[in-house]
C-alpha atoms as a PDB file:
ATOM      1  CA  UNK A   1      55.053 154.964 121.102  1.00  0.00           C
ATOM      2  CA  UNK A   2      55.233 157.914 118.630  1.00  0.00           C
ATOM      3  CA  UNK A   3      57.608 157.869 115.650  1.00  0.00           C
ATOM      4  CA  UNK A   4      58.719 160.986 113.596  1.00  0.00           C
ATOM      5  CA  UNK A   5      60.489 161.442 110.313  1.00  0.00           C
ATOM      6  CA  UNK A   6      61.381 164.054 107.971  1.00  0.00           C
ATOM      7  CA  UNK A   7      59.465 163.799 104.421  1.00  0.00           C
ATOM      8  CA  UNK A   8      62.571 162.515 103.433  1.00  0.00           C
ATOM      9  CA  UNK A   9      63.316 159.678 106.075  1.00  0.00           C
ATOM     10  CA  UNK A  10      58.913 159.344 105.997  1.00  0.00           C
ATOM     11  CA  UNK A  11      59.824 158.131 102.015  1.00  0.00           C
ATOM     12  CA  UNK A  12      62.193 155.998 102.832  1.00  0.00           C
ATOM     13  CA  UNK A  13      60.122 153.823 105.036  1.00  0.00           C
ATOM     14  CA  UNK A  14      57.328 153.675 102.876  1.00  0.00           C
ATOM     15  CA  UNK A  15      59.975 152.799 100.012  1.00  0.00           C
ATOM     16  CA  UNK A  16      60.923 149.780 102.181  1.00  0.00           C
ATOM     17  CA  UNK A  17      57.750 148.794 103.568  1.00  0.00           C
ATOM     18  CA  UNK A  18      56.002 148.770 100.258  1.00  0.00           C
ATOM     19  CA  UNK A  19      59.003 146.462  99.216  1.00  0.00           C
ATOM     20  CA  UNK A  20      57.851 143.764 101.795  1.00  0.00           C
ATOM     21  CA  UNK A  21      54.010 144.903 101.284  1.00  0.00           C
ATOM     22  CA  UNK A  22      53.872 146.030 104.842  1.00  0.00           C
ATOM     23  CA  UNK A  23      52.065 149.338 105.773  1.00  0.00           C
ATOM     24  CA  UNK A  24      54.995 151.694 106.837  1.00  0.00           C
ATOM     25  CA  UNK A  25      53.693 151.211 111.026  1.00  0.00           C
ATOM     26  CA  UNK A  26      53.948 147.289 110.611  1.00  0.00           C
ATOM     27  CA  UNK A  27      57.375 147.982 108.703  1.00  0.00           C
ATOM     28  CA  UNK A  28      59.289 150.413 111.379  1.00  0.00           C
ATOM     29  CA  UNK A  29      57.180 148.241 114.452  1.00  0.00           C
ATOM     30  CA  UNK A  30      58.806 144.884 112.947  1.00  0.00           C
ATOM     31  CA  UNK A  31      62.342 146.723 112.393  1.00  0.00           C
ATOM     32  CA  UNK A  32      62.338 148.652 116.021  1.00  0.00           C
ATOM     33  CA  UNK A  33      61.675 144.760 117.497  1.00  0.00           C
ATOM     34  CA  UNK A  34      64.222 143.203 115.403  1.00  0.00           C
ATOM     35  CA  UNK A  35      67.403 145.850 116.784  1.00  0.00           C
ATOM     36  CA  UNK A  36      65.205 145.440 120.305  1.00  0.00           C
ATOM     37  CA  UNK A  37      65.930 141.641 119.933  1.00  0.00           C
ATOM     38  CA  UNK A  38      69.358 142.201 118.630  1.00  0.00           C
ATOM     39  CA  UNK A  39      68.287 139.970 115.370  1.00  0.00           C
ATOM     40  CA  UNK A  40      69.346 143.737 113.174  1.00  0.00           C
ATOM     41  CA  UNK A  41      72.079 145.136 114.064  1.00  0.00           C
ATOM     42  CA  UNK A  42      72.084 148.698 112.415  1.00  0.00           C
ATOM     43  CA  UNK A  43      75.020 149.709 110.671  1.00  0.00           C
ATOM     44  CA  UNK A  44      76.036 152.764 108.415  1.00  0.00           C
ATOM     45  CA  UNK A  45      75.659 152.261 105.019  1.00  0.00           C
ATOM     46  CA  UNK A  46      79.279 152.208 104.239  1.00  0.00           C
ATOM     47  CA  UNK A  47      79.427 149.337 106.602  1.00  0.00           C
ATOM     48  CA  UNK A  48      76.848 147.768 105.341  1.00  0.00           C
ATOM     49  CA  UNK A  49      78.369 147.829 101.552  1.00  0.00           C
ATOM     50  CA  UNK A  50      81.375 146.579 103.055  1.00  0.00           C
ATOM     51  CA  UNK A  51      79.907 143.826 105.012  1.00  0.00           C
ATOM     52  CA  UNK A  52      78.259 142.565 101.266  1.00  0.00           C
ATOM     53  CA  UNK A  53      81.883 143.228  99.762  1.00  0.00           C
ATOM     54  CA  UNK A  54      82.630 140.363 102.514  1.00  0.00           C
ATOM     55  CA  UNK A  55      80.042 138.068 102.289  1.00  0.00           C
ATOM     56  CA  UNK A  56      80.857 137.770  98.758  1.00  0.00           C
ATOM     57  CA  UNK A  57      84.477 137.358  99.121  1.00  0.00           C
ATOM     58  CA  UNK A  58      83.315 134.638 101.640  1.00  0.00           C
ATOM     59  CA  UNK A  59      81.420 132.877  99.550  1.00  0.00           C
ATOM     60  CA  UNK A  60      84.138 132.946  96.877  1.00  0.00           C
ATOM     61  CA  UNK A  61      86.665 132.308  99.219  1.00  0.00           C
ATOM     62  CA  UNK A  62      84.555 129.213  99.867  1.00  0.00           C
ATOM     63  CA  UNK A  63      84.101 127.854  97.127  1.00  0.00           C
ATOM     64  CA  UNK A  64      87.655 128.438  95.601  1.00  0.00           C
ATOM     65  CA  UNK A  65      88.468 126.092  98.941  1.00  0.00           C
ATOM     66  CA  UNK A  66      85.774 123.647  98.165  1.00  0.00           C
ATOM     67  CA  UNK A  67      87.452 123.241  94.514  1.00  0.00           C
ATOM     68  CA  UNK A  68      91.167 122.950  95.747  1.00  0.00           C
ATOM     69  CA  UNK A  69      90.083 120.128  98.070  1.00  0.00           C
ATOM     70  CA  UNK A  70      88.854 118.366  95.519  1.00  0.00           C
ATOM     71  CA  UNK A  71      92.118 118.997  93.498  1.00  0.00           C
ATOM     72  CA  UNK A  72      94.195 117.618  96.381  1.00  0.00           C
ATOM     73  CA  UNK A  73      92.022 114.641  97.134  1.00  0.00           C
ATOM     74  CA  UNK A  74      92.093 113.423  93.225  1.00  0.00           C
ATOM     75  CA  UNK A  75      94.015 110.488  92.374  1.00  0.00           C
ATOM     76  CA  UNK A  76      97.621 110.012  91.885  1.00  0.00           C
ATOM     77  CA  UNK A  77      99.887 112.952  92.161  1.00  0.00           C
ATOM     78  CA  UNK A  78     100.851 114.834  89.117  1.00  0.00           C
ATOM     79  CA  UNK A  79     104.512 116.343  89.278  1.00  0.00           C
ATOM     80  CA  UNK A  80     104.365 118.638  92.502  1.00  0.00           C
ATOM     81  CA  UNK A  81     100.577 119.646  92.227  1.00  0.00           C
ATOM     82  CA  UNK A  82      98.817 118.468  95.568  1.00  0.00           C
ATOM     83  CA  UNK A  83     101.956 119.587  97.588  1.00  0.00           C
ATOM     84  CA  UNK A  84     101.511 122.972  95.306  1.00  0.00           C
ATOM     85  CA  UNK A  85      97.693 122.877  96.353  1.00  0.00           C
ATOM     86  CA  UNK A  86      97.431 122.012  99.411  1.00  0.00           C
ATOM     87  CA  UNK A  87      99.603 124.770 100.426  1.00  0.00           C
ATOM     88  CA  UNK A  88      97.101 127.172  98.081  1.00  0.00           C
ATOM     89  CA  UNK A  89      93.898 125.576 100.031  1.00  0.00           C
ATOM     90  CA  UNK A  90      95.936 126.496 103.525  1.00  0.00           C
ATOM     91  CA  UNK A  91      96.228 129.680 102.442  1.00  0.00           C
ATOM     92  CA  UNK A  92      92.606 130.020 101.162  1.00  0.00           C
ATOM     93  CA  UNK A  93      91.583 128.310 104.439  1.00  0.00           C
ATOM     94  CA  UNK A  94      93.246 131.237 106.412  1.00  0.00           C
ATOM     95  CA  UNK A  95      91.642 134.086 104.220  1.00  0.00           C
ATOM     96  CA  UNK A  96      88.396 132.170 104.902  1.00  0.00           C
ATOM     97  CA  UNK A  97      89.339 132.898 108.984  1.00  0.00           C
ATOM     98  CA  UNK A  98      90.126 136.720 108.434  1.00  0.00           C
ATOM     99  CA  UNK A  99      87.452 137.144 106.269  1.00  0.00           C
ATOM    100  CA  UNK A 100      84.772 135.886 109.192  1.00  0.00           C
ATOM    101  CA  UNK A 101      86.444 137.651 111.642  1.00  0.00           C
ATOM    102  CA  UNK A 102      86.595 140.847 109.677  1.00  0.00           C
ATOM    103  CA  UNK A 103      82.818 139.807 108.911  1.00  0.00           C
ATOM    104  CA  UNK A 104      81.576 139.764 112.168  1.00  0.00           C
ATOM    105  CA  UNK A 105      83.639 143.081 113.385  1.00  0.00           C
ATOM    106  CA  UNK A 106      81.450 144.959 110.580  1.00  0.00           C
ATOM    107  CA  UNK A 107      78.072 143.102 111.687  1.00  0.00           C
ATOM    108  CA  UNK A 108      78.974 144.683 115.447  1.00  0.00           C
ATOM    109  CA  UNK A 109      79.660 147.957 114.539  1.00  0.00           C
ATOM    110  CA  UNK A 110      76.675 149.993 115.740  1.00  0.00           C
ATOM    111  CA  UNK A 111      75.691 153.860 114.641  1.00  0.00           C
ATOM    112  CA  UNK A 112      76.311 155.719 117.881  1.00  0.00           C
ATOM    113  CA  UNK A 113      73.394 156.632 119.715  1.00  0.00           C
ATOM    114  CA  UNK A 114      72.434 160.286 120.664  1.00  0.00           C
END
């Protein structure tokens, strides 16, 4: 199989493959196998900063649930605050949910093939 890129696209490649300290070849073999095997999905790169945008608001998201379970689970109730948070860690709980799903719709989104 014969690949062929601009100077432009050409510098790119070698860019990333020198990042992994991969000969360009090995580098665009290993990432042609990987969308072959449907372990990369390609996406645009305005998709791909939003899909970061959402793995970070995942993990916060997360962790801001991991910290009001805590909160409800501790000791003796203090004037209306585990009602108060449990209700906030629902509601984080459910932002978790949209934020996979929205996750996932970015991770299929494929360039369109010519």
């Amino acid at each position: 199989m014969n690949l062929s890129f601009n100077d432009a696209e050409l510098e790119v490649v070698r860019l990333a493959a020198g990042r992994e300290g991969m000969s360009p070849a090995a580098w665009a073999g290993r990432q042609v196998m990987a969308v072959a095997q449907h372990t990369l999905v390609p996406v645009s790169r305005d998709a791909g900063d939003v899909l970061r945008e959402l793995v970070q608001a995942r993990v916060h998201l997360r962790e801001t649930a991991a910290a009001l379970r805590v909160l409800t689970a501790a000791g003796p109730p203090v004037a209306g605050l585990p009602e108060t948070a449990a209700t906030v860690l629902e509601a984080a709980l459910a932002a978790v949910a949209r934020v996979d799903e929205a996750t996932v719709q970015v991770m299929r989104e494929r360039r369109p093939r010519s």
